[in-house]
N, C-alpha and C. Protein backbone atom coordinates (compact mmCIF):
# COMPACT_ATOMS: atom_id res chain seq x y z
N UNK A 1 107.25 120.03 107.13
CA UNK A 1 106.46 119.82 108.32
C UNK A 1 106.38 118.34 108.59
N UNK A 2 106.16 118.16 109.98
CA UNK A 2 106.37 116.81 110.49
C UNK A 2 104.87 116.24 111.47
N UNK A 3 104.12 115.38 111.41
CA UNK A 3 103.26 115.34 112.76
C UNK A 3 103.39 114.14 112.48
N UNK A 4 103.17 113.07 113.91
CA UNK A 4 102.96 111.84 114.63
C UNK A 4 102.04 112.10 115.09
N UNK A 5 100.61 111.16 114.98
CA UNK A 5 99.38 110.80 115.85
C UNK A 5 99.53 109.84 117.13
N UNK A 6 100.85 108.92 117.22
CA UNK A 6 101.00 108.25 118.06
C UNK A 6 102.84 108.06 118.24
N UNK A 7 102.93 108.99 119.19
CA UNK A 7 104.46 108.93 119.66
C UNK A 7 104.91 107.66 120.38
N UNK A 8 104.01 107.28 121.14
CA UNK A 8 104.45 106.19 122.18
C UNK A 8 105.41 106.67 123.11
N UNK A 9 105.16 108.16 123.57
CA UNK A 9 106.47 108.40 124.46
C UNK A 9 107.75 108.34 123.89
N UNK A 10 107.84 108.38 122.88
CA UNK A 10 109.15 109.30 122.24
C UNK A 10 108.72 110.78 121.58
N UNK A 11 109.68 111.43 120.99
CA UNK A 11 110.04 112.32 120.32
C UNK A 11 110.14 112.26 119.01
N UNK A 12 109.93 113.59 117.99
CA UNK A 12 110.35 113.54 116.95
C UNK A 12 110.54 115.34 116.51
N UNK A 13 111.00 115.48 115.23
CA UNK A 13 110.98 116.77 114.97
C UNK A 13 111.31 116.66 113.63
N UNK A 14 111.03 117.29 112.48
CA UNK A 14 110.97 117.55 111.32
C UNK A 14 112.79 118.26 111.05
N UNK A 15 113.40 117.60 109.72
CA UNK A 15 114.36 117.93 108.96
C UNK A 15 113.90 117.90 107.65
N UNK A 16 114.84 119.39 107.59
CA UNK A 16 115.19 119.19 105.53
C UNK A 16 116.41 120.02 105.22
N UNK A 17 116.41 118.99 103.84
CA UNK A 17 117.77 118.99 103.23
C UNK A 17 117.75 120.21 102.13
N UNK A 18 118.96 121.43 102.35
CA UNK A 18 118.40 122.40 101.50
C UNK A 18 119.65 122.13 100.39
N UNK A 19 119.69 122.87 99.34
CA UNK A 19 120.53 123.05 98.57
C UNK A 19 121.08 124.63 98.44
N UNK A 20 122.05 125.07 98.56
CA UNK A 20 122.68 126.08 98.43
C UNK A 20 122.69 126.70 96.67
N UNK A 21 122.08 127.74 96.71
CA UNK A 21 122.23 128.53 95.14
C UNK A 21 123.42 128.94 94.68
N UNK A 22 124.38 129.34 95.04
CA UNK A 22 125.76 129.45 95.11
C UNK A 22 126.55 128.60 95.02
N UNK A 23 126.17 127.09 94.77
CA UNK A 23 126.62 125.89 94.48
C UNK A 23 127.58 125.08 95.32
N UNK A 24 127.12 125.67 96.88
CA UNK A 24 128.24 125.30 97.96
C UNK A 24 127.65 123.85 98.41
N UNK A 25 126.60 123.36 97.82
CA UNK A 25 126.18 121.93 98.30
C UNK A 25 125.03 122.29 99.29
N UNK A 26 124.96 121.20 100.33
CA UNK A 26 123.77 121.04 100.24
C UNK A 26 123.78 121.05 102.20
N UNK A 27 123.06 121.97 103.01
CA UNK A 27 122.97 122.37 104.37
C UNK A 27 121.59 120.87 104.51
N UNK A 28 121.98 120.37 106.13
CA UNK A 28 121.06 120.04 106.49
C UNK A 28 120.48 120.47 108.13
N UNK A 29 119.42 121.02 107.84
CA UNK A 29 118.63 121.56 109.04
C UNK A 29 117.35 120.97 109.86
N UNK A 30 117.26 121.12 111.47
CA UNK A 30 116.21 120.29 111.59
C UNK A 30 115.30 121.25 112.67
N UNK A 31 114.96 121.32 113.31
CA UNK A 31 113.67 122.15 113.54
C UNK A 31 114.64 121.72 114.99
N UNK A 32 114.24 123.06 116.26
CA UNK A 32 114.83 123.24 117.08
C UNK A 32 114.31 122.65 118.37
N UNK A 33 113.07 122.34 118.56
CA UNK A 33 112.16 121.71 119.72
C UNK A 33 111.88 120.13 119.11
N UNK A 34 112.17 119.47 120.69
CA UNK A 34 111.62 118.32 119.76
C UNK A 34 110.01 118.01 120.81
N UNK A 35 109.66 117.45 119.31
CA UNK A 35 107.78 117.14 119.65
C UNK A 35 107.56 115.93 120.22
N UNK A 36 106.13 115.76 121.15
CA UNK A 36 105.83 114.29 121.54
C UNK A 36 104.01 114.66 120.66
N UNK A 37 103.78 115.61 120.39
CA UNK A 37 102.34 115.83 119.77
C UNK A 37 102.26 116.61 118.35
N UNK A 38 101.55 117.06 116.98
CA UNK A 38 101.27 118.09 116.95
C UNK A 38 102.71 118.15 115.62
N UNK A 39 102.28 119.46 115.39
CA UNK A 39 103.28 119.28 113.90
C UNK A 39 104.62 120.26 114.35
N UNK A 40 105.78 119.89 113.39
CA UNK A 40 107.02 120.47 113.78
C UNK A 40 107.41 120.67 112.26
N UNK A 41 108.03 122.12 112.52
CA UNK A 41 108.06 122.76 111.08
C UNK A 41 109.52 122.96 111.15
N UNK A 42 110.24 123.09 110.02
CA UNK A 42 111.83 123.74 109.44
C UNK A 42 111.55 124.06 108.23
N UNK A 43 112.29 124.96 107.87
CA UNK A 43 111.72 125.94 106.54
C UNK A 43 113.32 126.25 106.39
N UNK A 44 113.48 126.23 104.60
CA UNK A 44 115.24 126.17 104.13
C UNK A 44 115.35 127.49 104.44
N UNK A 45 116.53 127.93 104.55
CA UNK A 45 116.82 129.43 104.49
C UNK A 45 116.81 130.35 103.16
N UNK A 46 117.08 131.42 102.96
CA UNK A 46 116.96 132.69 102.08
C UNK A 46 118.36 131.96 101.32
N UNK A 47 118.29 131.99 99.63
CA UNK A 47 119.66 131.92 98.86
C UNK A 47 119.50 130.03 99.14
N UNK A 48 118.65 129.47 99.50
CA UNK A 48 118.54 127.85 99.14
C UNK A 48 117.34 127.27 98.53
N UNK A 49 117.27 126.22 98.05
CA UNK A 49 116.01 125.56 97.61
C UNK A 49 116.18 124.36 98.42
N UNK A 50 114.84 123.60 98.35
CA UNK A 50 114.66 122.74 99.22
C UNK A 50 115.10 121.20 98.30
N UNK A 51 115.23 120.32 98.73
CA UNK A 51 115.89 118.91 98.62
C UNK A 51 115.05 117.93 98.55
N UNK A 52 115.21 117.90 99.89
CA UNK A 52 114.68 116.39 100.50
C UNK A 52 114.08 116.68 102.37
N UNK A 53 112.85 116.25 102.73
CA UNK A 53 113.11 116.15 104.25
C UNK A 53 112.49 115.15 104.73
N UNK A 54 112.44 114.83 106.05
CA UNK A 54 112.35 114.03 107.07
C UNK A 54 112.36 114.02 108.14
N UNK A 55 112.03 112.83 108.84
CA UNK A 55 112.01 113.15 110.67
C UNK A 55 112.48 112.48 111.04
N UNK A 56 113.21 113.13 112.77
CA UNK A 56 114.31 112.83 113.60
C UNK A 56 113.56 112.42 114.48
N UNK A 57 114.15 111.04 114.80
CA UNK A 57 113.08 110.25 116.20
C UNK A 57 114.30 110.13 117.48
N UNK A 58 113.52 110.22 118.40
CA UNK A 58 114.56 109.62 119.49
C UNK A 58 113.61 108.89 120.39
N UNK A 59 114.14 108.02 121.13
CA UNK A 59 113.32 106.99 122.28
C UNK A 59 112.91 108.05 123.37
N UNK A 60 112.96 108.45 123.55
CA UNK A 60 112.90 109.59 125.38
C UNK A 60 113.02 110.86 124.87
């Protein structure tokens, strides 16, 4: 999960880095809406564990 209290008129949206159980490496996914308020969620899929995550900013 991702939230910003102060966007300044950009965007953001929550990523994470999953790992594949099947040992195919490692998927990275990021949440499908992007936010200017408020929390933004991505959740690994079924058959992965989770990694690492982070958030995707853009200006506009």
């Amino acid at each position: 999960m991702a939230r910003c209290s102060h966007s300044n008129g950009g965007h953001y949206k929550a990523s994470v880095l999953c790992t594949r159980l099947d040992g195919g490496g490692k998927i990275d996914i990021e949440a499908v809406a992007w936010r200017t308020s408020g929390w933004s969620k991505v959740y690994c899929p079924a058959l992965t564990t989770f990694y690492s995550a982070g958030i995707v900013t853009k200006a506009s």
